[in-house]
C-alpha atoms as a PDB file:
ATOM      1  CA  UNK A   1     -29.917 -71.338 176.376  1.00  0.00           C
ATOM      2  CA  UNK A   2     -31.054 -74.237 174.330  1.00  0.00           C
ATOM      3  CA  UNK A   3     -32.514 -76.052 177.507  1.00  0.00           C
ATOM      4  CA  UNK A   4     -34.398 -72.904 177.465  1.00  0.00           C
ATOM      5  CA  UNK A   5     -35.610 -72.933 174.177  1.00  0.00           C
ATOM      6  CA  UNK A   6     -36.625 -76.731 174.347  1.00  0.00           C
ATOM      7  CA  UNK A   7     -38.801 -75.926 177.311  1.00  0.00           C
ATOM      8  CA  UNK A   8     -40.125 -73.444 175.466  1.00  0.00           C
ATOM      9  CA  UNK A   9     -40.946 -75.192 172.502  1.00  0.00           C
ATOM     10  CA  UNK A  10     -42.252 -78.328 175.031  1.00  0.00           C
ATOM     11  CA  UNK A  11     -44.630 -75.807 176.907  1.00  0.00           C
ATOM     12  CA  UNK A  12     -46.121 -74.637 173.007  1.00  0.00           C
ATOM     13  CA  UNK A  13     -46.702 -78.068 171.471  1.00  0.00           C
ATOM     14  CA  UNK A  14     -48.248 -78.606 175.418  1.00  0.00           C
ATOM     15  CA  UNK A  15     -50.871 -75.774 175.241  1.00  0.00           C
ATOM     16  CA  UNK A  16     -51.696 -76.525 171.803  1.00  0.00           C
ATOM     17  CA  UNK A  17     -52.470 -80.142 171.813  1.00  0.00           C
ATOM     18  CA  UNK A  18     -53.897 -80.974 174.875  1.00  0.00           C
ATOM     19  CA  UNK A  19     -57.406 -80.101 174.669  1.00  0.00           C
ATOM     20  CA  UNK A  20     -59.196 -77.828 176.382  1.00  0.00           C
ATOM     21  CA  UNK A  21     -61.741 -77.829 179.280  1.00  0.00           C
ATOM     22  CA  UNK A  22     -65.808 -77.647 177.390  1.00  0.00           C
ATOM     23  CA  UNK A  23     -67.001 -74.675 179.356  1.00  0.00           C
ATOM     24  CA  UNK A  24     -69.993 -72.121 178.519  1.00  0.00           C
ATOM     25  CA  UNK A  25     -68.105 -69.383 178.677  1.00  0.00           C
ATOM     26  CA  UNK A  26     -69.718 -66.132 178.325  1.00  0.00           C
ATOM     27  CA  UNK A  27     -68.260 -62.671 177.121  1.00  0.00           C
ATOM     28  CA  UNK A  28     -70.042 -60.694 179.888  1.00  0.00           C
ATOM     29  CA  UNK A  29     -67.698 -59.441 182.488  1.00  0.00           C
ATOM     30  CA  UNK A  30     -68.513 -58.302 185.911  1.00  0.00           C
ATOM     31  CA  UNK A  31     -66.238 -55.740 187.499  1.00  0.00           C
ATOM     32  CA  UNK A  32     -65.944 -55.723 190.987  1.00  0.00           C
ATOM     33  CA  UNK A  33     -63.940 -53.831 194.005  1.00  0.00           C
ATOM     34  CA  UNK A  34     -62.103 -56.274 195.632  1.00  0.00           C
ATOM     35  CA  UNK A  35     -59.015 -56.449 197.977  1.00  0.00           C
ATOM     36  CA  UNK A  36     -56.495 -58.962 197.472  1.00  0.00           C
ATOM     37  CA  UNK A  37     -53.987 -60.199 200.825  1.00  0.00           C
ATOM     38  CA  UNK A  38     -50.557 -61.557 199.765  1.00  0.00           C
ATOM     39  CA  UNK A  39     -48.924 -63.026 203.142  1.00  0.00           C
ATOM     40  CA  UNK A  40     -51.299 -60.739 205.424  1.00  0.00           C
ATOM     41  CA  UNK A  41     -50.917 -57.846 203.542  1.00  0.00           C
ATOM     42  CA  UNK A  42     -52.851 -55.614 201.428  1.00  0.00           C
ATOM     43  CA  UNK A  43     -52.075 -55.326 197.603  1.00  0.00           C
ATOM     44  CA  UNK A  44     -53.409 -52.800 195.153  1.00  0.00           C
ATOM     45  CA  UNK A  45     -53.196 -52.724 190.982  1.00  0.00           C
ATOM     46  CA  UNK A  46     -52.465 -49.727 189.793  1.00  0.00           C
ATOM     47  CA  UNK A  47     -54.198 -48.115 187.563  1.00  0.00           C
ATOM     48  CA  UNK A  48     -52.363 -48.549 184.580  1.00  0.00           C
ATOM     49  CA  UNK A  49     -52.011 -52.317 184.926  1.00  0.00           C
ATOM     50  CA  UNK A  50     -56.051 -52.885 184.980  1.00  0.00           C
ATOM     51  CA  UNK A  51     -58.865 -54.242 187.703  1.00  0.00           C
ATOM     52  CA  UNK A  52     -60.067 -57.032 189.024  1.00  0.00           C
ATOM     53  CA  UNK A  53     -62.840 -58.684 187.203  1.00  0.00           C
ATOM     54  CA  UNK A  54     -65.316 -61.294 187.645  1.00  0.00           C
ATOM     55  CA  UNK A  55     -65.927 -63.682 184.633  1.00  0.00           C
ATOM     56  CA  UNK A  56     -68.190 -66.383 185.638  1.00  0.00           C
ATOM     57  CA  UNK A  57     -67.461 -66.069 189.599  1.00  0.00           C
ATOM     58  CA  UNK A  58     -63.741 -66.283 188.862  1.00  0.00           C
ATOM     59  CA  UNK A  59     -61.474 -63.633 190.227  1.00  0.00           C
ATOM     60  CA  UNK A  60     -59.325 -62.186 187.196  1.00  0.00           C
ATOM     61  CA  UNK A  61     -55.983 -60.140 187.812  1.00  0.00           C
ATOM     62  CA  UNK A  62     -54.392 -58.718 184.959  1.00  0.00           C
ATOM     63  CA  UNK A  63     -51.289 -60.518 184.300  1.00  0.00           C
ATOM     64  CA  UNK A  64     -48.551 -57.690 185.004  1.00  0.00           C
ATOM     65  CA  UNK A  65     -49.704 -57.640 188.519  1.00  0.00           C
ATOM     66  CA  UNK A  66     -49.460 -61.119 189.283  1.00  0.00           C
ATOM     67  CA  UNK A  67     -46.163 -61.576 188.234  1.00  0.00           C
ATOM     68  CA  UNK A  68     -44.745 -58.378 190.149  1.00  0.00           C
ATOM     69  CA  UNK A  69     -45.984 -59.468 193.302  1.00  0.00           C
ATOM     70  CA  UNK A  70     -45.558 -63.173 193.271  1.00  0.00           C
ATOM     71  CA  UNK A  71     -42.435 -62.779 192.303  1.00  0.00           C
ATOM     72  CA  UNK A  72     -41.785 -63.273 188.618  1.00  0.00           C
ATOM     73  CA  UNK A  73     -40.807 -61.960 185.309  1.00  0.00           C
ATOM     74  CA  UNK A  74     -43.467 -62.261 182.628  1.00  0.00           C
ATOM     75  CA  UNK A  75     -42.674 -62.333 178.467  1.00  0.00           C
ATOM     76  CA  UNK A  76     -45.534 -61.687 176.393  1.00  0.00           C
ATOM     77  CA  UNK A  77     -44.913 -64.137 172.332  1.00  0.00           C
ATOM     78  CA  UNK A  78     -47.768 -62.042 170.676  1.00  0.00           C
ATOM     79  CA  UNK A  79     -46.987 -64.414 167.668  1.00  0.00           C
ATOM     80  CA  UNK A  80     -48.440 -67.475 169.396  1.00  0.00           C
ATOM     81  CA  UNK A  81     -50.756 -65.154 172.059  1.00  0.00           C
ATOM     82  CA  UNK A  82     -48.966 -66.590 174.904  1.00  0.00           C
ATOM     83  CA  UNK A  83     -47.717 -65.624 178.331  1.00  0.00           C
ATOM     84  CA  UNK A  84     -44.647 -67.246 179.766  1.00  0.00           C
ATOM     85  CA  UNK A  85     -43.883 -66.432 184.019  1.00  0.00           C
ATOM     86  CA  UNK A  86     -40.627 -67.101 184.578  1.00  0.00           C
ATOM     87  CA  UNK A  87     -39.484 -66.966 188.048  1.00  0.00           C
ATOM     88  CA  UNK A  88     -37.169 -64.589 189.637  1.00  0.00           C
ATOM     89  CA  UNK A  89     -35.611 -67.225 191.978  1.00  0.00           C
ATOM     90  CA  UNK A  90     -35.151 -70.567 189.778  1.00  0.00           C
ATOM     91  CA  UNK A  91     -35.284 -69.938 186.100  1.00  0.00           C
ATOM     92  CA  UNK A  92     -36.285 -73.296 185.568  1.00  0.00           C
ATOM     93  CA  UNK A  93     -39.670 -72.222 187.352  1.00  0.00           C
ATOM     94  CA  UNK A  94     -42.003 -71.177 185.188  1.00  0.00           C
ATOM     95  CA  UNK A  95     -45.540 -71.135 184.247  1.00  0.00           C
ATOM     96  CA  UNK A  96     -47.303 -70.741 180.544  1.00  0.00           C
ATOM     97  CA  UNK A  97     -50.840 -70.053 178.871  1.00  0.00           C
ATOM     98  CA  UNK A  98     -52.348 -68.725 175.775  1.00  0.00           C
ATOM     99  CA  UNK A  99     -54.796 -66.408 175.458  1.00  0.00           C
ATOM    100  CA  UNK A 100     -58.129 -67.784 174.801  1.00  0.00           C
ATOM    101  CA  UNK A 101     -57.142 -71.364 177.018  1.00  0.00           C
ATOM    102  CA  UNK A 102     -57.954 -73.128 179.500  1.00  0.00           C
ATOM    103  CA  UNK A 103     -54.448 -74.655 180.160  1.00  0.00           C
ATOM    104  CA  UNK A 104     -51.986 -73.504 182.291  1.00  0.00           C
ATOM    105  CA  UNK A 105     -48.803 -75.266 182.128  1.00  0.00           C
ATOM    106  CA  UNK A 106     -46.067 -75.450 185.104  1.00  0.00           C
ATOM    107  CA  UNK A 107     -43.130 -77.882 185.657  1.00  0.00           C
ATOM    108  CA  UNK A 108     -44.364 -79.951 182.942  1.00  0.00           C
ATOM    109  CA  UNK A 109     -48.250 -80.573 184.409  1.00  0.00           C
ATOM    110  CA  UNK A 110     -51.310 -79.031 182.821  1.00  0.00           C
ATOM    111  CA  UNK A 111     -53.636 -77.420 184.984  1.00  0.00           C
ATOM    112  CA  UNK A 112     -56.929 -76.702 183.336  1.00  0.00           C
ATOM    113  CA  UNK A 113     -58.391 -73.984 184.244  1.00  0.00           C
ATOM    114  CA  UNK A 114     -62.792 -73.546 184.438  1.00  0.00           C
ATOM    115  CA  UNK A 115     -62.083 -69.976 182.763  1.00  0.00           C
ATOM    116  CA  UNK A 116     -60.064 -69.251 179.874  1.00  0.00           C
ATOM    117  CA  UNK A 117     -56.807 -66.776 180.467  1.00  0.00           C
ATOM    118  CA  UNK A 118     -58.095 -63.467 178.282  1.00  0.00           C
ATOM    119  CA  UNK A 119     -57.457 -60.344 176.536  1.00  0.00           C
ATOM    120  CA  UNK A 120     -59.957 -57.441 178.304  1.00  0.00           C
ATOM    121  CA  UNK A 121     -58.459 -54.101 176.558  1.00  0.00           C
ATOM    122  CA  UNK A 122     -54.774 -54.112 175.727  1.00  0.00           C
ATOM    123  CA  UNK A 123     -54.204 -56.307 178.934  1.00  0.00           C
ATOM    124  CA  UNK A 124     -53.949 -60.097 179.761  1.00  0.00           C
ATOM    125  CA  UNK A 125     -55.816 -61.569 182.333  1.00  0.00           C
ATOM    126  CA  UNK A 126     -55.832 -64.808 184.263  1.00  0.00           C
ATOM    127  CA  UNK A 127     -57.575 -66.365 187.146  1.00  0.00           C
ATOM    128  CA  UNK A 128     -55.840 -65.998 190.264  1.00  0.00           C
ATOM    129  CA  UNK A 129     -56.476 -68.935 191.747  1.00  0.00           C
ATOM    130  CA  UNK A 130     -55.427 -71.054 189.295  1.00  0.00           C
ATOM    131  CA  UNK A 131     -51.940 -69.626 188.981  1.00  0.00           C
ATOM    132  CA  UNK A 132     -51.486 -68.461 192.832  1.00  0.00           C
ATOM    133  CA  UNK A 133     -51.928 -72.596 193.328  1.00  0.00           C
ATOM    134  CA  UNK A 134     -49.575 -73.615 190.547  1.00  0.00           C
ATOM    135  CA  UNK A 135     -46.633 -71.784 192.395  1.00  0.00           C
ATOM    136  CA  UNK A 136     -47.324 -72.703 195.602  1.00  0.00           C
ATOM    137  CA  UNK A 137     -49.685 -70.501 197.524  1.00  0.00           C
ATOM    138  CA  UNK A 138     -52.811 -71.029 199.501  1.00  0.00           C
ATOM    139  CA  UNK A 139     -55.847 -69.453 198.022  1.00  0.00           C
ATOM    140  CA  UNK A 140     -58.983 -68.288 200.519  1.00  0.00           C
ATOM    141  CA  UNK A 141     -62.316 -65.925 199.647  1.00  0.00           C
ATOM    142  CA  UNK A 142     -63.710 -64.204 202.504  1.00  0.00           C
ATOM    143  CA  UNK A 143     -66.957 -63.045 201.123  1.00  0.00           C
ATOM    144  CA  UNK A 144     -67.785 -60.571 204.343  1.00  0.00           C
ATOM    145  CA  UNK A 145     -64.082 -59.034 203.315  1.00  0.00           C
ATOM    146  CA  UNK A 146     -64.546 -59.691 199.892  1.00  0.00           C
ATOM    147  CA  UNK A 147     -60.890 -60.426 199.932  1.00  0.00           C
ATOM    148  CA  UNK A 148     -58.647 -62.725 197.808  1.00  0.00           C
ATOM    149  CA  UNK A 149     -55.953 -64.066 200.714  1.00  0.00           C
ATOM    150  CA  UNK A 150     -52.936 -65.933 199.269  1.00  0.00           C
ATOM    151  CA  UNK A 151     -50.429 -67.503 201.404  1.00  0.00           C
ATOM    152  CA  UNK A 152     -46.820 -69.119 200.804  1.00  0.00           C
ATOM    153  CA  UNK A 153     -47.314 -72.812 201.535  1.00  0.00           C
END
């Protein structure tokens, strides 16, 4: 438990000091109907957990969904606006943002992100390429499809 808690603490001070990617970010959001492929086959968000949307040609999946299907648990710290993925398999696998930045933090490397991990609604969103990479899995667009394929490495 307190190995837990230090990584937790480490992943904090992480997203809040290194400094974030300058992007023009703009508050207009596209939404689009796409399909998304996990390992060949065809996923769908329900409802209730959101859409995709476009912000600035990024793909954005609401945050529940990504961590159902790639297989891990997410914890919402509304205190500090962050989302923590912690993985089903190896607990010590685990992934981190805030809302509002640019970092994404796995396994103790930053990965910064050209869109900023945001609130649309009441739900949190992230680019899915960014995090589908982090834990391992090959991203591809296929415009004609418009489908988001992700593969296990």
């Amino acid at each position: 438990m307190k190995k837990i808690l230090m990584t937790f603490l480490a992943v904090l001070i992480a997203l809040t000091i290194v400094p974030a990617a300058a992007n023009p970010y703009s508050q207009t959001y596209g939404f689009e109907r796409l399909s998304i492929e996990i390992d060949g086959v065809e996923v769908s968000i329900p409802e209730e957990y959101g859409a995709v949307v476009i912000v600035n040609g990024r793909t954005m999946v609401p945050v529940r969904f990504v961590s159902e299907h790639l297989g891990f648990d997410v914890q919402w710290i509304e205190s500090e606006q962050m989302v923590m993925f912690m993985s089903r398999v190896d607990i010590m696998h685990f992934v981190a943002f805030q809302i509002g930045g640019y970092n994404l933090l796995s396994e103790g490397r930053i990965t910064v992100m050209d869109v900023p991990a945001m609130l649309i609604g009441a739900r949190s969103y992230i680019p899915i390429r960014f995090f589908a990479q982090v834990i391992g899995f090959d991203v591809d667009w296929d415009y004609y499809a418009q489908t988001v394929r992700l593969d296990r490495q």
